[in-house]
C-alpha atoms as a PDB file:
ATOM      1  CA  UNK A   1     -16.660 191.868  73.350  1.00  0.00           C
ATOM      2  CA  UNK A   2     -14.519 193.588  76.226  1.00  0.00           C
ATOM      3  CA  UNK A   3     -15.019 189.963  78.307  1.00  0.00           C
ATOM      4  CA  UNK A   4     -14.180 188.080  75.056  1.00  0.00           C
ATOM      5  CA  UNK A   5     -10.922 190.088  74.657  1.00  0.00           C
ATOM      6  CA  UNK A   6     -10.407 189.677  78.613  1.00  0.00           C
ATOM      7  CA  UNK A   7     -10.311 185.890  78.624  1.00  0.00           C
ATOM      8  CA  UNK A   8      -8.153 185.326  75.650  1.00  0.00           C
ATOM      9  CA  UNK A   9      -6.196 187.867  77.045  1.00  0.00           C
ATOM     10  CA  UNK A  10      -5.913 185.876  80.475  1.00  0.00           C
ATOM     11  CA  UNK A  11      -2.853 183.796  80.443  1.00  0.00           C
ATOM     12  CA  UNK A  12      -3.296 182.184  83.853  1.00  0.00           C
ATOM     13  CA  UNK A  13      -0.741 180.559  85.738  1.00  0.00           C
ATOM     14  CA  UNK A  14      -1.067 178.213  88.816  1.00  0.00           C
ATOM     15  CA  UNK A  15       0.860 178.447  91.968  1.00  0.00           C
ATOM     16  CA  UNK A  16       0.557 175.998  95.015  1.00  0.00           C
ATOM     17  CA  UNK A  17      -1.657 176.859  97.658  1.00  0.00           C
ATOM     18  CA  UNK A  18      -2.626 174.706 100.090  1.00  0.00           C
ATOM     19  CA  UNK A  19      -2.772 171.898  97.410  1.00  0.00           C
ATOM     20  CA  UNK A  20      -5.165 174.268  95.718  1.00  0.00           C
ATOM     21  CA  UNK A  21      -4.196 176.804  93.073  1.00  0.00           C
ATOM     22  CA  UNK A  22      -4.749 180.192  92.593  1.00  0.00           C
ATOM     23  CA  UNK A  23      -5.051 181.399  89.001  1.00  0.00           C
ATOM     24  CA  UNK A  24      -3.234 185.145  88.500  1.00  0.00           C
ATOM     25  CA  UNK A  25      -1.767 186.535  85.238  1.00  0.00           C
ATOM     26  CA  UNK A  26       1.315 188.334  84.842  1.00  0.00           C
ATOM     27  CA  UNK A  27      -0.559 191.700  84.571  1.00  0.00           C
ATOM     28  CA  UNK A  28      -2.482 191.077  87.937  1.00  0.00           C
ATOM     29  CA  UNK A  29       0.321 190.036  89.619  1.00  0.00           C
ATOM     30  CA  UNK A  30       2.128 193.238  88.727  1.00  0.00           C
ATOM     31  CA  UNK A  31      -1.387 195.292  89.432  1.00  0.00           C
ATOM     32  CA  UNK A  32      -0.969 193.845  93.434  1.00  0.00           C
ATOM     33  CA  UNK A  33       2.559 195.703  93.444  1.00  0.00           C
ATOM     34  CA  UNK A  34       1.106 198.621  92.198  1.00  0.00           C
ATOM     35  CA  UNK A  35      -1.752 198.330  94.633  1.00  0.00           C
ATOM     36  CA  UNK A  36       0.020 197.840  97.384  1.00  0.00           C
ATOM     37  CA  UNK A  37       2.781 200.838  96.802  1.00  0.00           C
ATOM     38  CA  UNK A  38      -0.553 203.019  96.051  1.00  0.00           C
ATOM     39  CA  UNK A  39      -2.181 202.039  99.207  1.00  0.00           C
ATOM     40  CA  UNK A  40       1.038 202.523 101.464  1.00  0.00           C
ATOM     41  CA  UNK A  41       0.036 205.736 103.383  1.00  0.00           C
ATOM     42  CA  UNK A  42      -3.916 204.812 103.393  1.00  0.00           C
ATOM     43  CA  UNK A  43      -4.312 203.394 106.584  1.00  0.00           C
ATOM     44  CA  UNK A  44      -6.467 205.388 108.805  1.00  0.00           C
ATOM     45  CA  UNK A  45      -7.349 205.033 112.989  1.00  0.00           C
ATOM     46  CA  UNK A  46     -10.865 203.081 111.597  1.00  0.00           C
ATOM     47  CA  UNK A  47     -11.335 200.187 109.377  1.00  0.00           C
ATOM     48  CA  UNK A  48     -13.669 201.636 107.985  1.00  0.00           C
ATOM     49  CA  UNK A  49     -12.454 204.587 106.929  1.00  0.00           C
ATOM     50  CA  UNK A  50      -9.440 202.920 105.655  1.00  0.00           C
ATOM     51  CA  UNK A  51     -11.835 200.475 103.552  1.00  0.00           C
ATOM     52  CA  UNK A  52     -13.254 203.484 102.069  1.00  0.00           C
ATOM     53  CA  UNK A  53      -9.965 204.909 101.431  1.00  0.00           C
ATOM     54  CA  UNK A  54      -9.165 201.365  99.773  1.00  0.00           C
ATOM     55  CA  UNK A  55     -11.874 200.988  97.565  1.00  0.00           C
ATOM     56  CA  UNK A  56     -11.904 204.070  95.811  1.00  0.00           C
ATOM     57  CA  UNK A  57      -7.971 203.370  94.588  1.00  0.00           C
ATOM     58  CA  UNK A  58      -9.890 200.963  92.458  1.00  0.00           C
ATOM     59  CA  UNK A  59     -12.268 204.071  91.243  1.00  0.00           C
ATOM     60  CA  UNK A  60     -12.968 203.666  87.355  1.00  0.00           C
ATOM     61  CA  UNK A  61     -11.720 199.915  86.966  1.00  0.00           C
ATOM     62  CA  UNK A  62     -13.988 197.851  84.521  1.00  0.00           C
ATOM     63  CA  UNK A  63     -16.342 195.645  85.841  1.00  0.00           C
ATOM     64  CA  UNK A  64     -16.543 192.236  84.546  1.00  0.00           C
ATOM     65  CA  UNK A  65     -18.953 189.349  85.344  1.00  0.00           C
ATOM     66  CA  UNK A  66     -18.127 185.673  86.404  1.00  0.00           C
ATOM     67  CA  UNK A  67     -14.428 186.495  86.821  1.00  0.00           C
ATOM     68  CA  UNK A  68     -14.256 183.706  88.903  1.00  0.00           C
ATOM     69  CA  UNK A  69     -15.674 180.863  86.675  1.00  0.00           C
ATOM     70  CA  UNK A  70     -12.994 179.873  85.371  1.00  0.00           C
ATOM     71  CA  UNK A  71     -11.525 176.467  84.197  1.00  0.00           C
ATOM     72  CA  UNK A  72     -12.937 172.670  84.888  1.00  0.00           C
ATOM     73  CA  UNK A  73     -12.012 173.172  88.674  1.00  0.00           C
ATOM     74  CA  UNK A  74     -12.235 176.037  91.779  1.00  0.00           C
ATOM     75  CA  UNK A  75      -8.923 177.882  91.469  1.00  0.00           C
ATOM     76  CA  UNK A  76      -7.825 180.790  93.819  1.00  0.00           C
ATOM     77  CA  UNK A  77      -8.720 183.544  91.233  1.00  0.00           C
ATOM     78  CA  UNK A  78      -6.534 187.034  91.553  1.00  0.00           C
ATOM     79  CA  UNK A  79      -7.976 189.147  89.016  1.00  0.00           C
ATOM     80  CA  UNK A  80      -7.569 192.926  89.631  1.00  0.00           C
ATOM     81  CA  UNK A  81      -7.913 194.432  86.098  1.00  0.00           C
ATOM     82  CA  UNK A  82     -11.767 193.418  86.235  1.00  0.00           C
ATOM     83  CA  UNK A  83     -13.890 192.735  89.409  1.00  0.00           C
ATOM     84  CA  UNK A  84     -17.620 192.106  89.869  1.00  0.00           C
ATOM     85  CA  UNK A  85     -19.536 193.315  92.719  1.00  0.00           C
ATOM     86  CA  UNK A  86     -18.668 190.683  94.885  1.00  0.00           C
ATOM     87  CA  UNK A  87     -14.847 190.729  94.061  1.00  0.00           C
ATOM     88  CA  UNK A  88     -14.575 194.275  94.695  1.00  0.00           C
ATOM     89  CA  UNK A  89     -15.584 193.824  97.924  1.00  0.00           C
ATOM     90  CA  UNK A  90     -13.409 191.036  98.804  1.00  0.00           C
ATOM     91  CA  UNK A  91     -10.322 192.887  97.059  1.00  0.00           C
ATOM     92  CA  UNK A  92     -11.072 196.000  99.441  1.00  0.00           C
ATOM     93  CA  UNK A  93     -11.625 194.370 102.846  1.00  0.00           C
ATOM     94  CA  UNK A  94      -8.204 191.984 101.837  1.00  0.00           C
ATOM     95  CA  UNK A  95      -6.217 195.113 101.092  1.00  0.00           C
ATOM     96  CA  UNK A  96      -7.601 197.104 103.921  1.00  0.00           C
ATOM     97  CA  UNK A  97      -6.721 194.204 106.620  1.00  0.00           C
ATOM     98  CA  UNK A  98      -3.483 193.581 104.922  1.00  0.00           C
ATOM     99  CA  UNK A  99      -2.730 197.373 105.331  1.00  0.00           C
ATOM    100  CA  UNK A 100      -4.036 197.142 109.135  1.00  0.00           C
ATOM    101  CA  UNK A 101      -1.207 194.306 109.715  1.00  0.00           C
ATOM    102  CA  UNK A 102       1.158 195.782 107.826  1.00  0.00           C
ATOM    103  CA  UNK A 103       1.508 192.949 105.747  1.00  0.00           C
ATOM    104  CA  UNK A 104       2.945 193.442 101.945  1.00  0.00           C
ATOM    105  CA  UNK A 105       3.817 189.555 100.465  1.00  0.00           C
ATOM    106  CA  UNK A 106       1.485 188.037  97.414  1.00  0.00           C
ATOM    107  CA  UNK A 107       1.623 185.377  99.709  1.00  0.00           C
ATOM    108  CA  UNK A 108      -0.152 187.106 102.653  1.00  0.00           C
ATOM    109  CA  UNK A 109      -2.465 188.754 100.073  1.00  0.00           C
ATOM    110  CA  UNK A 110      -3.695 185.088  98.466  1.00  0.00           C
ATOM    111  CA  UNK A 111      -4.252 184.101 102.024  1.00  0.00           C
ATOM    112  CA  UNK A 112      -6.405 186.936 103.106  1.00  0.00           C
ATOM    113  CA  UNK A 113      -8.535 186.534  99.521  1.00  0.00           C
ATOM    114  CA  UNK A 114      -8.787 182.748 100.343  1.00  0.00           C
ATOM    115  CA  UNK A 115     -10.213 183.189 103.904  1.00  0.00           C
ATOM    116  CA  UNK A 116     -12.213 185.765 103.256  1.00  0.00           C
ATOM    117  CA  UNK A 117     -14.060 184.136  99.991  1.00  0.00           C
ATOM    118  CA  UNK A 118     -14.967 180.631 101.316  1.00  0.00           C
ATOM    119  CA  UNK A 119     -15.979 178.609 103.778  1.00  0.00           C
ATOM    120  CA  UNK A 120     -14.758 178.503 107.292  1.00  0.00           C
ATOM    121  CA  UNK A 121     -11.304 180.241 105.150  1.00  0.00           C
ATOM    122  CA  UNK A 122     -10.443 177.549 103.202  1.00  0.00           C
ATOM    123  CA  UNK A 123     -11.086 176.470  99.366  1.00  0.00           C
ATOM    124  CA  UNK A 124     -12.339 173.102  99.094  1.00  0.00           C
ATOM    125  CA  UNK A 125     -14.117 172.841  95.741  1.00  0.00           C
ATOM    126  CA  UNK A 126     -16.469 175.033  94.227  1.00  0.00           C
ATOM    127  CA  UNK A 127     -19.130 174.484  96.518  1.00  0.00           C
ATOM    128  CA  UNK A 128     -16.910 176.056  99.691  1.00  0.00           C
ATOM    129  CA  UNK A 129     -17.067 179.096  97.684  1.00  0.00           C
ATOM    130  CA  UNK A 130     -19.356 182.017  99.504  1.00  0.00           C
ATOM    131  CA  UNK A 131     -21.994 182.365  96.569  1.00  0.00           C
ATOM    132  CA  UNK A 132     -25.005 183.486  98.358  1.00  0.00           C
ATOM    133  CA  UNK A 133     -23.866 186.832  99.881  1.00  0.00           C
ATOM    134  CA  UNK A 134     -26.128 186.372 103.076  1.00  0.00           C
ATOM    135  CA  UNK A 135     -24.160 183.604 103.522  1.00  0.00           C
ATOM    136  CA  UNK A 136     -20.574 185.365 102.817  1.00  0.00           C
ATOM    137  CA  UNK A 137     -21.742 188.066 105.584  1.00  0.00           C
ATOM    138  CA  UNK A 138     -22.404 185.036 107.589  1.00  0.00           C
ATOM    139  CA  UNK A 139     -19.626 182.874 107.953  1.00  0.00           C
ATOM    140  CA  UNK A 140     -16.805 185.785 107.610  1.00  0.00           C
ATOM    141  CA  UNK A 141     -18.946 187.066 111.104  1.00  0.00           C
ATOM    142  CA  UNK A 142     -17.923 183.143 112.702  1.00  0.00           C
ATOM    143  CA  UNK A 143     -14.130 184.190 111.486  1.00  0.00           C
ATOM    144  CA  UNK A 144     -14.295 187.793 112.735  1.00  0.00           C
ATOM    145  CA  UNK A 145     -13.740 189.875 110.046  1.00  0.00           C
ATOM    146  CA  UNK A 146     -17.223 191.740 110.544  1.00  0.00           C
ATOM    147  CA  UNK A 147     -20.419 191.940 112.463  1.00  0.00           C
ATOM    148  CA  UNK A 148     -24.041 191.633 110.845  1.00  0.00           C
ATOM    149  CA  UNK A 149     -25.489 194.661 112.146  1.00  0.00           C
ATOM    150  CA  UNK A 150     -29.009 195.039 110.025  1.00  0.00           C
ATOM    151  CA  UNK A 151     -30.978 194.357 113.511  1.00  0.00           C
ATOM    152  CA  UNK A 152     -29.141 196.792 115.281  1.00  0.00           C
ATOM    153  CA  UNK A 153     -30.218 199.571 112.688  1.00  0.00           C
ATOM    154  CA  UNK A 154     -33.734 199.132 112.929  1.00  0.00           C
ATOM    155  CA  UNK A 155     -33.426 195.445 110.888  1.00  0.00           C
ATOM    156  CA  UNK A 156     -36.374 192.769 110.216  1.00  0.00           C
ATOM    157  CA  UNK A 157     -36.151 189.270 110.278  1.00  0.00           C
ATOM    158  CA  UNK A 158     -37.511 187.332 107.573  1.00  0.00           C
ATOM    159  CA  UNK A 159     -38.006 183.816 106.072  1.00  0.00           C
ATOM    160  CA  UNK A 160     -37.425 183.274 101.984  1.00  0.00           C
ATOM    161  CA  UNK A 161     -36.463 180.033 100.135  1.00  0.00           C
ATOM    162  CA  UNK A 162     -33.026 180.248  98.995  1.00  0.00           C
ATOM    163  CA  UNK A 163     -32.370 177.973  95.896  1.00  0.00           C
ATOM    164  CA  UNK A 164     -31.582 180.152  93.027  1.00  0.00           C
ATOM    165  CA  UNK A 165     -28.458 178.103  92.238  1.00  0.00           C
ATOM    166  CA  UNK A 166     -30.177 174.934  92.114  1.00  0.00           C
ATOM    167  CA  UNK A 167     -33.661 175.741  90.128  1.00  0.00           C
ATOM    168  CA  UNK A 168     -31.304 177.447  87.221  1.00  0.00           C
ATOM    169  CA  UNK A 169     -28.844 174.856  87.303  1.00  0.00           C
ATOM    170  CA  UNK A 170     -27.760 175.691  83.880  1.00  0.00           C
ATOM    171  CA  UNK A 171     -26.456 178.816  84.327  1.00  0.00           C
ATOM    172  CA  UNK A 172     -23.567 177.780  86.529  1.00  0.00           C
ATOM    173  CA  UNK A 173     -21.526 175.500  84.348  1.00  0.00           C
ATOM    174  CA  UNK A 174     -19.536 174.075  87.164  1.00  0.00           C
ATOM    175  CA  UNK A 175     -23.512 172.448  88.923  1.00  0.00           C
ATOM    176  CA  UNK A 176     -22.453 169.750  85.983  1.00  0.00           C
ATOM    177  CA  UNK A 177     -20.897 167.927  88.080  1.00  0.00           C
ATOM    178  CA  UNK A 178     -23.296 166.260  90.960  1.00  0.00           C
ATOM    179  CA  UNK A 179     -21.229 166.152  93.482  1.00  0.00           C
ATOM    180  CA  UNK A 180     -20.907 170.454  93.254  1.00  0.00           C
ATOM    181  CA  UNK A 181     -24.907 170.344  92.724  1.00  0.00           C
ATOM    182  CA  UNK A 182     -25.587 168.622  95.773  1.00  0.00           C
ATOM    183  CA  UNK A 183     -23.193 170.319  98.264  1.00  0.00           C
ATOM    184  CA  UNK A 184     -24.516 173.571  97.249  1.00  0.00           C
ATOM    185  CA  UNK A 185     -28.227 172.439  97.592  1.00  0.00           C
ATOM    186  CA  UNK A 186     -26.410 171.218 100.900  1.00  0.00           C
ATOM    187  CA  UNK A 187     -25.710 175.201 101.939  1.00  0.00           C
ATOM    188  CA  UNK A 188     -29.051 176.178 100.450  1.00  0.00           C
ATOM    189  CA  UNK A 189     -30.613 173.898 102.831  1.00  0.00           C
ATOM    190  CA  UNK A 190     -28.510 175.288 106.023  1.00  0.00           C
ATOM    191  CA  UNK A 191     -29.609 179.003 104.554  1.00  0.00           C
ATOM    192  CA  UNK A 192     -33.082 178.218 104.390  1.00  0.00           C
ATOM    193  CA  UNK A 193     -33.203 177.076 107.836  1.00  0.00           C
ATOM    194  CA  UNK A 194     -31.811 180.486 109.450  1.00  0.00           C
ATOM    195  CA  UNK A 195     -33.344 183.888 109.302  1.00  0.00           C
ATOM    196  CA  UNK A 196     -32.678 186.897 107.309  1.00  0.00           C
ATOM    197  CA  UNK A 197     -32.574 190.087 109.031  1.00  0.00           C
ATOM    198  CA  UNK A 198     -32.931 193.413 106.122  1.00  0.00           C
ATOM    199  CA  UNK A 199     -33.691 196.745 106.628  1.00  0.00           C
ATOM    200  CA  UNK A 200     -36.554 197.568 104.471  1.00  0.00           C
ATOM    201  CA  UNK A 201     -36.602 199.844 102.309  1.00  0.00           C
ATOM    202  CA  UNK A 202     -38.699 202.416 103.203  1.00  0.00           C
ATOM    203  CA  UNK A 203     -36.486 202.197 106.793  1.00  0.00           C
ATOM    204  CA  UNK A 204     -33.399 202.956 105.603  1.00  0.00           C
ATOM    205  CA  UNK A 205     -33.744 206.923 104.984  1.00  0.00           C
ATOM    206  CA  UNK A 206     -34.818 206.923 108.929  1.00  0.00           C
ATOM    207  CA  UNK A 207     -31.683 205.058 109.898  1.00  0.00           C
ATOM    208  CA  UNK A 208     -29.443 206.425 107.409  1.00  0.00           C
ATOM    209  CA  UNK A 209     -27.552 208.230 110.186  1.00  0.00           C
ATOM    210  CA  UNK A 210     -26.663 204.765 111.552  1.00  0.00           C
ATOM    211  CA  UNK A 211     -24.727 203.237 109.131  1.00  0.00           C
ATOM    212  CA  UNK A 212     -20.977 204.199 109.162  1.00  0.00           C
ATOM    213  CA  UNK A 213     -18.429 204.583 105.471  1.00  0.00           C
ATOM    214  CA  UNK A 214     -16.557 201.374 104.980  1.00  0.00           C
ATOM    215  CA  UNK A 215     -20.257 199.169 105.751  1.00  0.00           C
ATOM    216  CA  UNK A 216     -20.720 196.324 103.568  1.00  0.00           C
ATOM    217  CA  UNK A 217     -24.184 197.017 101.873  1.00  0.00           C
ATOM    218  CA  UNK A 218     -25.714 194.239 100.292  1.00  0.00           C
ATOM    219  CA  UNK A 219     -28.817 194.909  98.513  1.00  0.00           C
ATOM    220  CA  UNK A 220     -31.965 192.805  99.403  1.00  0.00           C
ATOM    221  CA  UNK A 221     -34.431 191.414  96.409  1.00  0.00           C
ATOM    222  CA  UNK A 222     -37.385 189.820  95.767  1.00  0.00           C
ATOM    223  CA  UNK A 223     -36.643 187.636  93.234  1.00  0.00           C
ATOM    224  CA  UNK A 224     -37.783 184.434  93.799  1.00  0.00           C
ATOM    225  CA  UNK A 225     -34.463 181.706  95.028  1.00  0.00           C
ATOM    226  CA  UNK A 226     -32.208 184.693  95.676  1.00  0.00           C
ATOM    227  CA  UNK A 227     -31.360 186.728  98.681  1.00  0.00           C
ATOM    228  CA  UNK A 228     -29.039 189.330  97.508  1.00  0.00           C
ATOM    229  CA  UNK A 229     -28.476 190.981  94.176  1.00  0.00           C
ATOM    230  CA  UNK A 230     -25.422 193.559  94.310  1.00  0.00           C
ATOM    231  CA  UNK A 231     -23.226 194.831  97.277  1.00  0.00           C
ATOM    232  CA  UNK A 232     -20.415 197.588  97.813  1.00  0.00           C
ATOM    233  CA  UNK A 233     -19.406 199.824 100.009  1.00  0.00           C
ATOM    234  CA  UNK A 234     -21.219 202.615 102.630  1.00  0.00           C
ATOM    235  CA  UNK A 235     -19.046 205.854 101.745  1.00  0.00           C
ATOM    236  CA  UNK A 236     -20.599 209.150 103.553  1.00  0.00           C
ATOM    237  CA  UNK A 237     -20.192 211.894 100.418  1.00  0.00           C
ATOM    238  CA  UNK A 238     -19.449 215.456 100.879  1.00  0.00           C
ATOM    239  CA  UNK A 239     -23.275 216.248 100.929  1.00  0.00           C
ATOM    240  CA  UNK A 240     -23.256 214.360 104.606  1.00  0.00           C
ATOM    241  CA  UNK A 241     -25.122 211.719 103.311  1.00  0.00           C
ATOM    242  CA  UNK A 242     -24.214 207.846 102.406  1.00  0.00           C
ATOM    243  CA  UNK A 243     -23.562 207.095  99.296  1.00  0.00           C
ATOM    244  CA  UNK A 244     -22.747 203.448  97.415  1.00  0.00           C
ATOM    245  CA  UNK A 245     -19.142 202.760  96.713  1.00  0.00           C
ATOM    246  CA  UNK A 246     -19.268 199.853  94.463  1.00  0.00           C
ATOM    247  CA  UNK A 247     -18.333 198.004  91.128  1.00  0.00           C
ATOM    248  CA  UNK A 248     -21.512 198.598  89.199  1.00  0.00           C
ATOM    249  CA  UNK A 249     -22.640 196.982  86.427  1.00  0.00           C
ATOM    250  CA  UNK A 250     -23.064 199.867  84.357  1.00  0.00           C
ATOM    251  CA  UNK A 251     -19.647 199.449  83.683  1.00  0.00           C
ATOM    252  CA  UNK A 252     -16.873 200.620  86.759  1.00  0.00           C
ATOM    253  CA  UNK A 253     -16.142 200.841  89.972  1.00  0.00           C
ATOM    254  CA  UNK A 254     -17.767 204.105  91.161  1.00  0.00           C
ATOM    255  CA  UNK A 255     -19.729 206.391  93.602  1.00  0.00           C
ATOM    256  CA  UNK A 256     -23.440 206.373  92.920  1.00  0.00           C
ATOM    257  CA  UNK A 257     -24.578 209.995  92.252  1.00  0.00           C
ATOM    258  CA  UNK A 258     -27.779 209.261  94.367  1.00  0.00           C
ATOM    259  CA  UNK A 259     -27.586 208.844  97.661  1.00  0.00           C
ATOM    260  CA  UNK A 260     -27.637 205.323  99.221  1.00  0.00           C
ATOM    261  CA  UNK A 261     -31.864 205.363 100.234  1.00  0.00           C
ATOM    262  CA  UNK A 262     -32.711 207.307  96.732  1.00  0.00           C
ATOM    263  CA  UNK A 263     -30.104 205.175  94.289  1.00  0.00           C
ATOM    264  CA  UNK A 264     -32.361 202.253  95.656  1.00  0.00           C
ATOM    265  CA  UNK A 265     -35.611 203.533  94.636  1.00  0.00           C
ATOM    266  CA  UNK A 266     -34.448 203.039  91.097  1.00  0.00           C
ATOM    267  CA  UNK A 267     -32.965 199.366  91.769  1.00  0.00           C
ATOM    268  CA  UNK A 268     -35.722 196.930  90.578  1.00  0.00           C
ATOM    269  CA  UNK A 269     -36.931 194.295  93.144  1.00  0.00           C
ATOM    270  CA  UNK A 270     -34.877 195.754  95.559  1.00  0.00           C
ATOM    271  CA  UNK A 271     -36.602 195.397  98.895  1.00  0.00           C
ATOM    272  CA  UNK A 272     -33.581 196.643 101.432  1.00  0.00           C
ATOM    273  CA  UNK A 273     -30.443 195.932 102.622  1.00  0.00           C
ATOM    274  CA  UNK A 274     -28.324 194.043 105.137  1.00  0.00           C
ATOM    275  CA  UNK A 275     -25.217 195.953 106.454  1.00  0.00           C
ATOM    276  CA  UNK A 276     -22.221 194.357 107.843  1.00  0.00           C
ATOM    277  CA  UNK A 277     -19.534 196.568 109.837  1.00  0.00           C
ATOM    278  CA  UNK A 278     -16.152 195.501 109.558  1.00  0.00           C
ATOM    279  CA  UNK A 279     -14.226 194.654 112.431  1.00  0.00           C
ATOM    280  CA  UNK A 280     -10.702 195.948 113.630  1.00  0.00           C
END
């Protein structure tokens, strides 16, 4: 009911960008003025530390699925009132930088979203969007924005078919269209023909002390087609150890009680994690 009430709710508007549009209600316009007066004095001598201090201003916002399917055609989606895993993420590390480069405008903050959610920076259809998460960590390491560090923490490389998108077609309404089906069997193709590197599971509590607050965790899964299942945030707790900072489907953006290596134990198919440092 809540994402029933959302969307009608959602009175988008479209803005030029790029000959693309972004997609951004009144309310979530308004909610990246707030954001950025709240995060004014935030910025602290390490990314990561700042994207930690970042992400938990969103602390308690709802989380809502498939905010960004939306309409007959890829828009720039701003949606701040509601963010999936994968949103929150994106929302932190564009705040985070913005705050780094002292930049304030809507216009610097669609920019920052846009590059860091597609291909190569740019949004070119639906298929240039960064749906496989390996593949986000991926391609925003060829623009710079962070490092894949999972083999450099005791990481694994392994081989796994990636093709969840195209063997459930159905459940993406915008794989309709052909042209979107093929170019993303396109990037499952380039996926399938480059290794994986994840730290096991039963690795991580032995490298724990490795992995720095304001990480990118992305959880690892066997389910058949699919590389990763959730991601957030590394965020070392008061009880020294690291805990996940993330929009959880539960229902908010939160701190997971458990630490990071037992809070996995409980995730089913999870079989690790690749972490991704952010860089300055």
């Amino acid at each position: 009911m809540r994402q029933i009430l959302f969307f009608l709710l959602f009175l988008a508007v479209a803005l030029p960008l790029q000959a693309q549009q972004i997609t951004c209600s009144p309310q979530d316009r308004q909610a990246f003025e707030d954001k950025i007066i709240e995060i004014d004095e935030l910025l602290q001598e390490n990314l990561g530390q700042t994207l930690v201090a970042v992400g938990k201003t969103f602390l308690g916002t709802p989380y809502v699925a498939k905010t960004l399917e939306i309409g007959e055609v890829e828009t720039l989606v701003v949606n701040l009132q509601g963010l999936d895993c994968t949103t929150y993420v994106e929302n932190a590390l564009a705040f985070s930088r913005m705050l780094k480069e002292q930049e304030t405008s809507f216009d610097d903050y669609v920019k920052t979203l846009e590059t860091i959610r597609y291909k190569n920076g740019q949004l070119d259809g639906y298929a240039s969007r960064l749906h496989y998460f390996s593949e986000w960590i991926a391609n925003n390491g060829t623009k710079g924005l962070l490092t894949d560090i999972t083999s450099q923490i005791g990481g694994v490389e392994i081989t796994k078919d990636i093709n969840f998108m195209s063997t459930h077609r159905e459940l993406y309404p915008f794989l309709k269209d052909d042209t979107n089906f093929k170019k993303i069997q396109a990037s499952e193709n380039y996926l399938n023909n480059q290794p994986i590197c994840i730290l096991p599971q039963d690795k991580i509590a032995a490298n724990e002390h490795l992995i720095h607050s304001g990480d990118i965790i992305a959880l690892t899964t066997s389910i058949n087609g699919l590389d990763i299942t959730h991601t957030g945030l590394a965020s070392r707790e008061s009880d020294g150890r690291i805990h996940l900072l993330h929009a959880s489907s539960s229902g908010e953006v939160k701190v997971s009680e458990l630490p990071l290596v037992d809070y996995l134990k409980k995730v089913k198919k999870n079989t690790g994690i690749m972490v991704a440092r952010p860089l300055r």
